[in-house]
N, C-alpha and C. Protein backbone atom coordinates (compact mmCIF):
# COMPACT_ATOMS: atom_id res chain seq x y z
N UNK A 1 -56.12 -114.21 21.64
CA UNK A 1 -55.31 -113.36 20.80
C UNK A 1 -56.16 -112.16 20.38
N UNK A 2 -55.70 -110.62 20.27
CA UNK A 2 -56.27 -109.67 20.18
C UNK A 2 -55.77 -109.13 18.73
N UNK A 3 -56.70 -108.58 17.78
CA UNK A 3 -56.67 -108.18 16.73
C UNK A 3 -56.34 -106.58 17.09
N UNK A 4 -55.35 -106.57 16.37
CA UNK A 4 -54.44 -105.31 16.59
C UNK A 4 -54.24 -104.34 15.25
N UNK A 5 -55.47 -104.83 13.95
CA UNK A 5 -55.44 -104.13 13.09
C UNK A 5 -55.96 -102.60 13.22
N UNK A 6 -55.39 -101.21 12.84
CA UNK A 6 -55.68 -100.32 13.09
C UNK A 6 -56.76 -99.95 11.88
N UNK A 7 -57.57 -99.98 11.87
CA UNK A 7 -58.76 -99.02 11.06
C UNK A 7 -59.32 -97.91 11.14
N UNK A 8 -59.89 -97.00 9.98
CA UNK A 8 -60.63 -95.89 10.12
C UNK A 8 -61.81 -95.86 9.18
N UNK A 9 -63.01 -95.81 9.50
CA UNK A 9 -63.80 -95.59 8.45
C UNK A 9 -63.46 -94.74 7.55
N UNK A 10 -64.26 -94.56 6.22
CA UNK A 10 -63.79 -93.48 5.06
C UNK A 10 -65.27 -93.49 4.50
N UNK A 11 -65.37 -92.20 4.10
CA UNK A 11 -66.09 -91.62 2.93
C UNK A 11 -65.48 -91.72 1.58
N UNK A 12 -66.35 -92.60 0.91
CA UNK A 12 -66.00 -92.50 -0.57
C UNK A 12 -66.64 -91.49 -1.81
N UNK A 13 -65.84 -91.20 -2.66
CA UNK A 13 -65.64 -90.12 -3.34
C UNK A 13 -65.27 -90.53 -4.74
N UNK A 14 -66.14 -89.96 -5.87
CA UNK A 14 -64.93 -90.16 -7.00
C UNK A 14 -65.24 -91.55 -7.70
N UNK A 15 -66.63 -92.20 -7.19
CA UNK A 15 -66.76 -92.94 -8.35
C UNK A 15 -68.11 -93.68 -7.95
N UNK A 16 -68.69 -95.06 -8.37
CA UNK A 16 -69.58 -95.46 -8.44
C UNK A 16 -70.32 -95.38 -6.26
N UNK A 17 -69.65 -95.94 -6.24
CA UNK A 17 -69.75 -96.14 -4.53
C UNK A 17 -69.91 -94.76 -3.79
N UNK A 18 -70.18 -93.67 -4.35
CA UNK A 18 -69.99 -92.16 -3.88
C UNK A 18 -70.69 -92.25 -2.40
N UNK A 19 -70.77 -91.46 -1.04
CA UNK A 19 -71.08 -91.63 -0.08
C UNK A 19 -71.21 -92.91 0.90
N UNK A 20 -70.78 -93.52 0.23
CA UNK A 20 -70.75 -95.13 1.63
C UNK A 20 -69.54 -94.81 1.87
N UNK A 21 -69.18 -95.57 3.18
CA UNK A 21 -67.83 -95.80 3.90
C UNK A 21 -67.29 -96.89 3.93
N UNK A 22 -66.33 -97.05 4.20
CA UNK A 22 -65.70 -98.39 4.13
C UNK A 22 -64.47 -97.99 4.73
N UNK A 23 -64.14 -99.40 5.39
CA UNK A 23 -62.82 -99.32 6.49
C UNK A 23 -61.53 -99.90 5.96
N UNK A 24 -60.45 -99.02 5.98
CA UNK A 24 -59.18 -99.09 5.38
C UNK A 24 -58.44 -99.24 6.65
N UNK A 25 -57.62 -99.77 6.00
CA UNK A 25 -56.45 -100.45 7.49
C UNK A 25 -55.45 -99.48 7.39
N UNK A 26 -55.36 -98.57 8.73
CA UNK A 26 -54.00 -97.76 8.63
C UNK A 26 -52.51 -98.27 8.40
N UNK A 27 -52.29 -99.57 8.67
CA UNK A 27 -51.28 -100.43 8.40
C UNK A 27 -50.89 -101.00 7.25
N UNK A 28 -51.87 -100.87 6.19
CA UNK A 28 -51.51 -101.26 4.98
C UNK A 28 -50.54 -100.40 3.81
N UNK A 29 -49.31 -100.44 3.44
CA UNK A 29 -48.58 -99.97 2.64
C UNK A 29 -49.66 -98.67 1.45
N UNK A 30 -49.93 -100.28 0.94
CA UNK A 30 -51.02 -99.83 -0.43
C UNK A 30 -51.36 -98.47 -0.32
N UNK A 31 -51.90 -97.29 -0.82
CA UNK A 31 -52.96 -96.37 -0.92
C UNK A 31 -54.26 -96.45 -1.31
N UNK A 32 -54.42 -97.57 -2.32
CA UNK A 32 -55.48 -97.69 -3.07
C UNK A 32 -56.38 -98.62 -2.24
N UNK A 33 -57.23 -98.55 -2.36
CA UNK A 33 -58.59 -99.74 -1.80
C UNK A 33 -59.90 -99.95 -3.14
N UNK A 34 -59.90 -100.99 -3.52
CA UNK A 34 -60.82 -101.47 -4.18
C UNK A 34 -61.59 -102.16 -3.59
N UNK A 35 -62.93 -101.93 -4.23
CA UNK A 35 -63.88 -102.44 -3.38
C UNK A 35 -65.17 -103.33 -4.64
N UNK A 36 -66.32 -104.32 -3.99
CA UNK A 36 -67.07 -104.69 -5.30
C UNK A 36 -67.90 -104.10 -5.21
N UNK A 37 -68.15 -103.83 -6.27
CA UNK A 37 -69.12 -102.76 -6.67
C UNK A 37 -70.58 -103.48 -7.43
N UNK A 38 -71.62 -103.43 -6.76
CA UNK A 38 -72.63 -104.22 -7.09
C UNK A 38 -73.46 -104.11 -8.50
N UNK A 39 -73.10 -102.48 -8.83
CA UNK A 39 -73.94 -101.46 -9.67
C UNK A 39 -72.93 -101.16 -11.13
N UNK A 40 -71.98 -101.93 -11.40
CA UNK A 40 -70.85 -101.34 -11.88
C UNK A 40 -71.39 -102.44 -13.44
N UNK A 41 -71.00 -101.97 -14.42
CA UNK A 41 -71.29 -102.61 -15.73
C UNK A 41 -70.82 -104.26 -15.70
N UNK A 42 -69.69 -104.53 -15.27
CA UNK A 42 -69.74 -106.18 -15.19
C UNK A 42 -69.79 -106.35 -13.61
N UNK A 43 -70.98 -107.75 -13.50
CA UNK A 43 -71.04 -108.20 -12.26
C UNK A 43 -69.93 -108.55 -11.67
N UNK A 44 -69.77 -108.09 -10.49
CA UNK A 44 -68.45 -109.10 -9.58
C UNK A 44 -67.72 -107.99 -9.77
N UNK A 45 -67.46 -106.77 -10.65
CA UNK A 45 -66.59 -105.67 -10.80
C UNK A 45 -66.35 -104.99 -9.61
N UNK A 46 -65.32 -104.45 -9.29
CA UNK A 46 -64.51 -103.69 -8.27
C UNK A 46 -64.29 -102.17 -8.62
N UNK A 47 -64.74 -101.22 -7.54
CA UNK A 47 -64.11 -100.16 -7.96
C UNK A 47 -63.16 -100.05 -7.36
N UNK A 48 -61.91 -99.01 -7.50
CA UNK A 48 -60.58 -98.33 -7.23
C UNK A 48 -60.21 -97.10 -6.56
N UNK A 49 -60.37 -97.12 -5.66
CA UNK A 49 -60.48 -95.78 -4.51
C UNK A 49 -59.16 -95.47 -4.31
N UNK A 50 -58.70 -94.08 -4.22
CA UNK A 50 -57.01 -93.98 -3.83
C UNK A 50 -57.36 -92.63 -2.28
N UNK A 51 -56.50 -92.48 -1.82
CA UNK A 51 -56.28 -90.93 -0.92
C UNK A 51 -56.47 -89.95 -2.06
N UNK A 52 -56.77 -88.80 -1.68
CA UNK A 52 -57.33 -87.35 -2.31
C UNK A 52 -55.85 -86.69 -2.12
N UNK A 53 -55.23 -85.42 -2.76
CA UNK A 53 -54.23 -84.64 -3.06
C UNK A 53 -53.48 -84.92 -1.14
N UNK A 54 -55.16 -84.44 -0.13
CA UNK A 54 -54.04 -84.47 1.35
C UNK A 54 -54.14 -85.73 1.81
N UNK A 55 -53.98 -86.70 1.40
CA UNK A 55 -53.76 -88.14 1.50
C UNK A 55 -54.82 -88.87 2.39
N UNK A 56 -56.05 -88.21 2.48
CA UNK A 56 -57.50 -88.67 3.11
C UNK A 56 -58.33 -89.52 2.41
């Protein structure tokens, strides 16, 4: 069976995680992607990434 999820790497922007990438599934409804954030005031915390004004 072949995994048929579509992905794109991303540049993050706009908060703790600034310059790493991380891969968002073009197939997912959502806009937002949260991610854990190692550096963030409570351990185990997540940051909240959305698309920019042109939906990148």
């Amino acid at each position: 069976m072949s995994d048929t999820t579509r992905t794109v790497d991303i540049e993050l922007h706009g908060g703790p995680l600034d310059g790493t990438t991380a891969p968002v599934d073009l197939d997912d409804p959502a806009p937002w992607t949260a991610i854990i954030s190692d550096g963030c005031a409570h351990p185990g915390g997540r940051s909240l990434y959305a698309p920019d004004e042109e939906g990148i």
